[in-house]
PDB file of N, CA and C in Angstrom:
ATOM      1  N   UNK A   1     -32.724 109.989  18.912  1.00  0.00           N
ATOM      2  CA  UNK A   1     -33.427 108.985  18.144  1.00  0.00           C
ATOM      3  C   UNK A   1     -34.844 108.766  18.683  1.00  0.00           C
ATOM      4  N   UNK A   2     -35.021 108.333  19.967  1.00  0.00           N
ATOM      5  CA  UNK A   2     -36.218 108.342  20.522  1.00  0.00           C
ATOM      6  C   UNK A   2     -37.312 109.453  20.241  1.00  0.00           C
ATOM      7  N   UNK A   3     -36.847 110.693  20.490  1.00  0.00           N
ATOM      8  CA  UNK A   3     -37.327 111.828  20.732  1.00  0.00           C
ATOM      9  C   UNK A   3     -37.868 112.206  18.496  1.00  0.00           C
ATOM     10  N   UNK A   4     -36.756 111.636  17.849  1.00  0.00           N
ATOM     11  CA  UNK A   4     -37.652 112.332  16.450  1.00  0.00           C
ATOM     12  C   UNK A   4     -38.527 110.927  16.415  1.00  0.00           C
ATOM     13  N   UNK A   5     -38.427 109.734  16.339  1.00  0.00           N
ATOM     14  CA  UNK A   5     -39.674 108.607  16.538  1.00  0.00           C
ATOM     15  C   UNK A   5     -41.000 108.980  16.777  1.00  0.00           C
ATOM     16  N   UNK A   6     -40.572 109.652  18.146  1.00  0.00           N
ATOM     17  CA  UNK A   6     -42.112 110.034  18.932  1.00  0.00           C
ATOM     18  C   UNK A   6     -42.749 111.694  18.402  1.00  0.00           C
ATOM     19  N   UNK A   7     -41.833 112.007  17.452  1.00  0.00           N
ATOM     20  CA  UNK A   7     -42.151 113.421  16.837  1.00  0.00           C
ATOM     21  C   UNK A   7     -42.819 113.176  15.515  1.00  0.00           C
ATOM     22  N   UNK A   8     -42.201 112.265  14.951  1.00  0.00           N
ATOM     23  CA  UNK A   8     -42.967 111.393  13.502  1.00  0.00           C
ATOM     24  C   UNK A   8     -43.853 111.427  13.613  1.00  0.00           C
ATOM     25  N   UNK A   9     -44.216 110.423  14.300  1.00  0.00           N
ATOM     26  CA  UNK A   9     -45.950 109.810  15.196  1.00  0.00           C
ATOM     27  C   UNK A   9     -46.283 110.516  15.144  1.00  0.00           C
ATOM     28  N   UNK A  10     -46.242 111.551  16.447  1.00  0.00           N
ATOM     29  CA  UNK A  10     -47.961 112.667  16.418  1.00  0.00           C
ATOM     30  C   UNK A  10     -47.631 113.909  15.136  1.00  0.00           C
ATOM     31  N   UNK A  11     -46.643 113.357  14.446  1.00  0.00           N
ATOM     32  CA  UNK A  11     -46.932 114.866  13.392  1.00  0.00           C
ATOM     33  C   UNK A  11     -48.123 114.325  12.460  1.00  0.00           C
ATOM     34  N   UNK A  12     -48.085 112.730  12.279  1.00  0.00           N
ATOM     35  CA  UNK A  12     -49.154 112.276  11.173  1.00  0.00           C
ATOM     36  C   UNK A  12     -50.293 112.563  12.031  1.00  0.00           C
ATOM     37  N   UNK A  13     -50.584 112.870  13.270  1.00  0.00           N
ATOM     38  CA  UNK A  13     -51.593 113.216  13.763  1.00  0.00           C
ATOM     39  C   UNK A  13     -51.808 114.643  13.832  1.00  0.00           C
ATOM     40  N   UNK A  14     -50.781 115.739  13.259  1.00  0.00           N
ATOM     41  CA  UNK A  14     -50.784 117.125  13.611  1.00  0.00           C
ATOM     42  C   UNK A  14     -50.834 117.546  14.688  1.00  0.00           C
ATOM     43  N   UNK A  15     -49.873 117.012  15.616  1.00  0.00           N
ATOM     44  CA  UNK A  15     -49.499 117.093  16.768  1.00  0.00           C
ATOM     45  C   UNK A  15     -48.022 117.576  16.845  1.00  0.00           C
ATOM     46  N   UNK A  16     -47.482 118.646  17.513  1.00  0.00           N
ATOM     47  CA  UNK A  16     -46.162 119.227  17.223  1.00  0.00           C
ATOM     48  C   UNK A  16     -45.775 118.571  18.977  1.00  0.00           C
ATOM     49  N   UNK A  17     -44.214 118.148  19.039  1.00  0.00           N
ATOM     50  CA  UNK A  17     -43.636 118.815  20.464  1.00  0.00           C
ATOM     51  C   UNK A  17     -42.636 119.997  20.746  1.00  0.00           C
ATOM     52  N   UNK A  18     -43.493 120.910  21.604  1.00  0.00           N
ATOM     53  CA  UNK A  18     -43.366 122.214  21.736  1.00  0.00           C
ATOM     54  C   UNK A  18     -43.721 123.231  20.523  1.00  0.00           C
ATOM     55  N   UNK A  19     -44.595 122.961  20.257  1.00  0.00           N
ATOM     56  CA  UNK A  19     -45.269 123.930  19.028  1.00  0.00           C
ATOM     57  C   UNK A  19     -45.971 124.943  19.582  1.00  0.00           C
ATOM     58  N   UNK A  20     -46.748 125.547  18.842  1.00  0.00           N
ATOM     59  CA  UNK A  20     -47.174 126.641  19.318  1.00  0.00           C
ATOM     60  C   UNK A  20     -49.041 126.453  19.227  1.00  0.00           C
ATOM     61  N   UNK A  21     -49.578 125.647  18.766  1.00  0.00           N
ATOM     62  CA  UNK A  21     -50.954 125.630  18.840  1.00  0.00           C
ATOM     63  C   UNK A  21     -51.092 124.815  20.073  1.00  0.00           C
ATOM     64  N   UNK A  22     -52.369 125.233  20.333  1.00  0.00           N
ATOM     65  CA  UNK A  22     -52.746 124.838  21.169  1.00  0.00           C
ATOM     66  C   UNK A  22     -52.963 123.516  22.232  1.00  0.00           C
ATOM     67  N   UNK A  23     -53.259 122.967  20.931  1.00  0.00           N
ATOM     68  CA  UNK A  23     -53.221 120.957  20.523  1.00  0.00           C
ATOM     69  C   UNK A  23     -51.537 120.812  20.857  1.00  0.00           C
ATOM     70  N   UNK A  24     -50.862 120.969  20.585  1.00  0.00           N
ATOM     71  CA  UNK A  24     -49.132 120.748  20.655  1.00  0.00           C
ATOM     72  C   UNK A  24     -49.102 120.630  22.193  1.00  0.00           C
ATOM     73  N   UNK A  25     -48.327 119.533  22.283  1.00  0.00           N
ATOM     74  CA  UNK A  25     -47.647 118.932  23.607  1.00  0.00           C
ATOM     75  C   UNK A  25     -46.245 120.139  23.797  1.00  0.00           C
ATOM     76  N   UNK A  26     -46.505 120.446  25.335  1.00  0.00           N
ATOM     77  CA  UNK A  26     -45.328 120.635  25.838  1.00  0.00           C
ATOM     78  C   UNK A  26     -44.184 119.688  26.530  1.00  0.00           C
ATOM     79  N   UNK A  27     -43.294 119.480  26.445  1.00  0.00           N
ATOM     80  CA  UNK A  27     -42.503 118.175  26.788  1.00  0.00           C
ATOM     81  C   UNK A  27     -41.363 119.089  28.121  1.00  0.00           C
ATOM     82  N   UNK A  28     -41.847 118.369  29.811  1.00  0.00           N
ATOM     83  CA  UNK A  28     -40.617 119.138  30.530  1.00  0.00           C
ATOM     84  C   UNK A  28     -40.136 118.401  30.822  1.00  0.00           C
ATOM     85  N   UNK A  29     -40.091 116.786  30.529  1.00  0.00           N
ATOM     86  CA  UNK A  29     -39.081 116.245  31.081  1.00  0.00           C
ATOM     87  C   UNK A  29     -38.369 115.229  29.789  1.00  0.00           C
ATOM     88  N   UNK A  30     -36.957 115.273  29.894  1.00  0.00           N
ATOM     89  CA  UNK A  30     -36.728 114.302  28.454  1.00  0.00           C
ATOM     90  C   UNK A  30     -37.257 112.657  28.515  1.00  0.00           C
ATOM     91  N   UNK A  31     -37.610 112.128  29.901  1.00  0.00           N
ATOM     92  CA  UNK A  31     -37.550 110.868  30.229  1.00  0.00           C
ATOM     93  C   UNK A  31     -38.663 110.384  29.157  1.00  0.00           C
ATOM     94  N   UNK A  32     -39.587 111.504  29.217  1.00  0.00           N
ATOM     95  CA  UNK A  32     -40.623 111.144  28.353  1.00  0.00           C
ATOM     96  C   UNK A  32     -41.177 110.553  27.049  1.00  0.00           C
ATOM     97  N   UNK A  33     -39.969 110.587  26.474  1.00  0.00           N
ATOM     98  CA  UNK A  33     -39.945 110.668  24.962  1.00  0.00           C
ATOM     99  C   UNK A  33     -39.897 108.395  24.839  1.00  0.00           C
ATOM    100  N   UNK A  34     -38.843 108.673  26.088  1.00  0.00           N
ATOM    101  CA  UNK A  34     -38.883 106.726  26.019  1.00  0.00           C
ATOM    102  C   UNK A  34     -40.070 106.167  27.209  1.00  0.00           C
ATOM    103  N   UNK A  35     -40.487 106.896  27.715  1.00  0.00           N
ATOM    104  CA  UNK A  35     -41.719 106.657  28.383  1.00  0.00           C
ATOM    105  C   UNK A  35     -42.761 105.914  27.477  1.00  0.00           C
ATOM    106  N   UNK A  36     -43.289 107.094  26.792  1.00  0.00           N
ATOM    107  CA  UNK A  36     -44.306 106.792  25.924  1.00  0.00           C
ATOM    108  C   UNK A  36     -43.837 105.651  24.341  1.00  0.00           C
ATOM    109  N   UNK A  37     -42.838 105.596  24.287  1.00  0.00           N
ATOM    110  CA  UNK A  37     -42.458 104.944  22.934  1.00  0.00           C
ATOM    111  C   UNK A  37     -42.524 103.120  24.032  1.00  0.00           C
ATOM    112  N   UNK A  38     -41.989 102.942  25.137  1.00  0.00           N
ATOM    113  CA  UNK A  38     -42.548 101.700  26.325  1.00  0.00           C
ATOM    114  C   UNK A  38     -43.748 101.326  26.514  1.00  0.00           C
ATOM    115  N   UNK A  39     -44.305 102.550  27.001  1.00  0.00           N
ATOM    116  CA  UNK A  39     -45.836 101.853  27.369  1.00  0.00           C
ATOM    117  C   UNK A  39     -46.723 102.530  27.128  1.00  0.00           C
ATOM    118  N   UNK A  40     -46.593 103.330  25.768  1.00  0.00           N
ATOM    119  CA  UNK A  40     -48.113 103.965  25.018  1.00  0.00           C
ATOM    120  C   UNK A  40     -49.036 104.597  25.593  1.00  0.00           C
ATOM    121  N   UNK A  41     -49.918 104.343  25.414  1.00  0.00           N
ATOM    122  CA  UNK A  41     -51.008 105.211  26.183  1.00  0.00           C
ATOM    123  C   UNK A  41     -50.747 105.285  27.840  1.00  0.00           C
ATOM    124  N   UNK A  42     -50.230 103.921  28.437  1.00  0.00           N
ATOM    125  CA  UNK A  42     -50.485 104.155  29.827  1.00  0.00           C
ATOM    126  C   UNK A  42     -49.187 105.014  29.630  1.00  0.00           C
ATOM    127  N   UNK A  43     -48.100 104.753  29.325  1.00  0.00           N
ATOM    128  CA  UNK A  43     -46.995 105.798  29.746  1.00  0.00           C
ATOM    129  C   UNK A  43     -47.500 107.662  29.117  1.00  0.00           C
ATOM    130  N   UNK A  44     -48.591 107.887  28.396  1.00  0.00           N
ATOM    131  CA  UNK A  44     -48.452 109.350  27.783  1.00  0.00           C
ATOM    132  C   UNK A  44     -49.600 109.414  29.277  1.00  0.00           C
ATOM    133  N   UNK A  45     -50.219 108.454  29.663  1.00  0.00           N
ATOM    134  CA  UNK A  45     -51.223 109.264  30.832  1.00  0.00           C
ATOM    135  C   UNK A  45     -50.364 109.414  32.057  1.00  0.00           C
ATOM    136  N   UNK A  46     -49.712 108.461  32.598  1.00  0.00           N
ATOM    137  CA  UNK A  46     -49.161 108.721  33.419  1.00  0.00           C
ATOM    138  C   UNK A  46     -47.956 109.478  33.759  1.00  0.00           C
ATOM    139  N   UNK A  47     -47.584 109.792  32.615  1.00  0.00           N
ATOM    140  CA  UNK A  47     -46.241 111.159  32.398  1.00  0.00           C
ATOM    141  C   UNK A  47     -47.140 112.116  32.489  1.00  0.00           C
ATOM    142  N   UNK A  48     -48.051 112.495  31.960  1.00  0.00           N
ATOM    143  CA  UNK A  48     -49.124 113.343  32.033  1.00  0.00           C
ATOM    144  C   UNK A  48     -49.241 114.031  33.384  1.00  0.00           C
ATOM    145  N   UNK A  49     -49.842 112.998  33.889  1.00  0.00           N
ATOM    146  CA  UNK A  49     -49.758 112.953  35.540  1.00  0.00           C
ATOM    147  C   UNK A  49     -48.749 113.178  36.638  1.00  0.00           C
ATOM    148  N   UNK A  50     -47.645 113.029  36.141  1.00  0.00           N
ATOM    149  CA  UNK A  50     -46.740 113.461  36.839  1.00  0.00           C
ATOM    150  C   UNK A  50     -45.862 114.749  36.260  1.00  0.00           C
ATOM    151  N   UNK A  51     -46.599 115.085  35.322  1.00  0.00           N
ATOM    152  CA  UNK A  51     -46.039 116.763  35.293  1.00  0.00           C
ATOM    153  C   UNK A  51     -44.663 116.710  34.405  1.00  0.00           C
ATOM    154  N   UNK A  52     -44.285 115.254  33.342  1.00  0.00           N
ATOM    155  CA  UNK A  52     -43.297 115.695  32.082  1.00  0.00           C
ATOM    156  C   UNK A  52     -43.897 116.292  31.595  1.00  0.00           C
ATOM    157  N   UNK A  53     -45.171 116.326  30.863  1.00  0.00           N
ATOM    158  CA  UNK A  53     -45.595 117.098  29.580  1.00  0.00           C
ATOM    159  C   UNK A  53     -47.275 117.751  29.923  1.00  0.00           C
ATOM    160  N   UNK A  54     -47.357 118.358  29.066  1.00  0.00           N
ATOM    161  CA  UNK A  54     -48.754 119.744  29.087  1.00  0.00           C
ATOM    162  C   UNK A  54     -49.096 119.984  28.096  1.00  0.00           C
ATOM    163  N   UNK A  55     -50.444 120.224  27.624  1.00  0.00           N
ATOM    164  CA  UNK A  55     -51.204 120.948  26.894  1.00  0.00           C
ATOM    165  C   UNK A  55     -52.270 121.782  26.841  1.00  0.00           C
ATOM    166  N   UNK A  56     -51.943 122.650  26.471  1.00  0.00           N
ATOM    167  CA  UNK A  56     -53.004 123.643  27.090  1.00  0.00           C
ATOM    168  C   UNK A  56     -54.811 123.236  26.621  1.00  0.00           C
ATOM    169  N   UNK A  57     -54.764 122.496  25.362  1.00  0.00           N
ATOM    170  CA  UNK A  57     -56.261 121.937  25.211  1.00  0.00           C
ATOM    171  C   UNK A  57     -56.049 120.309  25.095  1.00  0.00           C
ATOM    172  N   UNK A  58     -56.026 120.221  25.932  1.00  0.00           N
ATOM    173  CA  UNK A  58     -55.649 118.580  25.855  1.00  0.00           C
ATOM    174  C   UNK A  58     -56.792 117.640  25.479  1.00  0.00           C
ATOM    175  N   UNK A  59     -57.921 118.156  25.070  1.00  0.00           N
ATOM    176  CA  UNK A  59     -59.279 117.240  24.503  1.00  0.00           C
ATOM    177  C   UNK A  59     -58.647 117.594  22.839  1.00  0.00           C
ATOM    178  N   UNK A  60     -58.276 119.048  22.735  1.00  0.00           N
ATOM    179  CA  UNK A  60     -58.054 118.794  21.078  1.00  0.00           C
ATOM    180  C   UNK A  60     -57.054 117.746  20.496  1.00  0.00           C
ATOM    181  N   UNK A  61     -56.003 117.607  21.674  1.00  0.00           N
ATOM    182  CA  UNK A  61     -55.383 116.996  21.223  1.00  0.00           C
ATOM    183  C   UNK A  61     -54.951 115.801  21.320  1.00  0.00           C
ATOM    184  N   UNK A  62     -56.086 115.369  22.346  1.00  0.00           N
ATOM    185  CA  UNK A  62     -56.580 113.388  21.968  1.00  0.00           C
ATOM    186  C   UNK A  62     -57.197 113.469  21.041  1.00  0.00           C
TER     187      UNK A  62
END
């Protein structure tokens, strides 16, 4: 449940998780999915930061 919520969201932004462009978030940890749906931006920076999730152009895809 968490995890399609937070997949909704960035699709209206054309944002995939685990897609294949570039912009698309990689997701390695599941904690993440209720991370960011808690504390928004600070939780997507600081998961960031600790190495749940990756993107390989991460300016395209702020």
């Amino acid at each position: 449940m968490l995890a399609k919520t937070v997949q909704q969201s960035l699709a209206h932004a054309g944002v995939a998780i685990n897609g294949s462009r570039s912009w698309d978030i990689q997701v390695h940890d599941k904690r993440w999915f209720r991370r960011v749906l808690l504390e928004k931006n600070l939780g997507l920076g600081e998961s960031y930061m600790d190495g749940w999730w990756d993107c390989e152009k991460i300016d395209e895809m702020i």
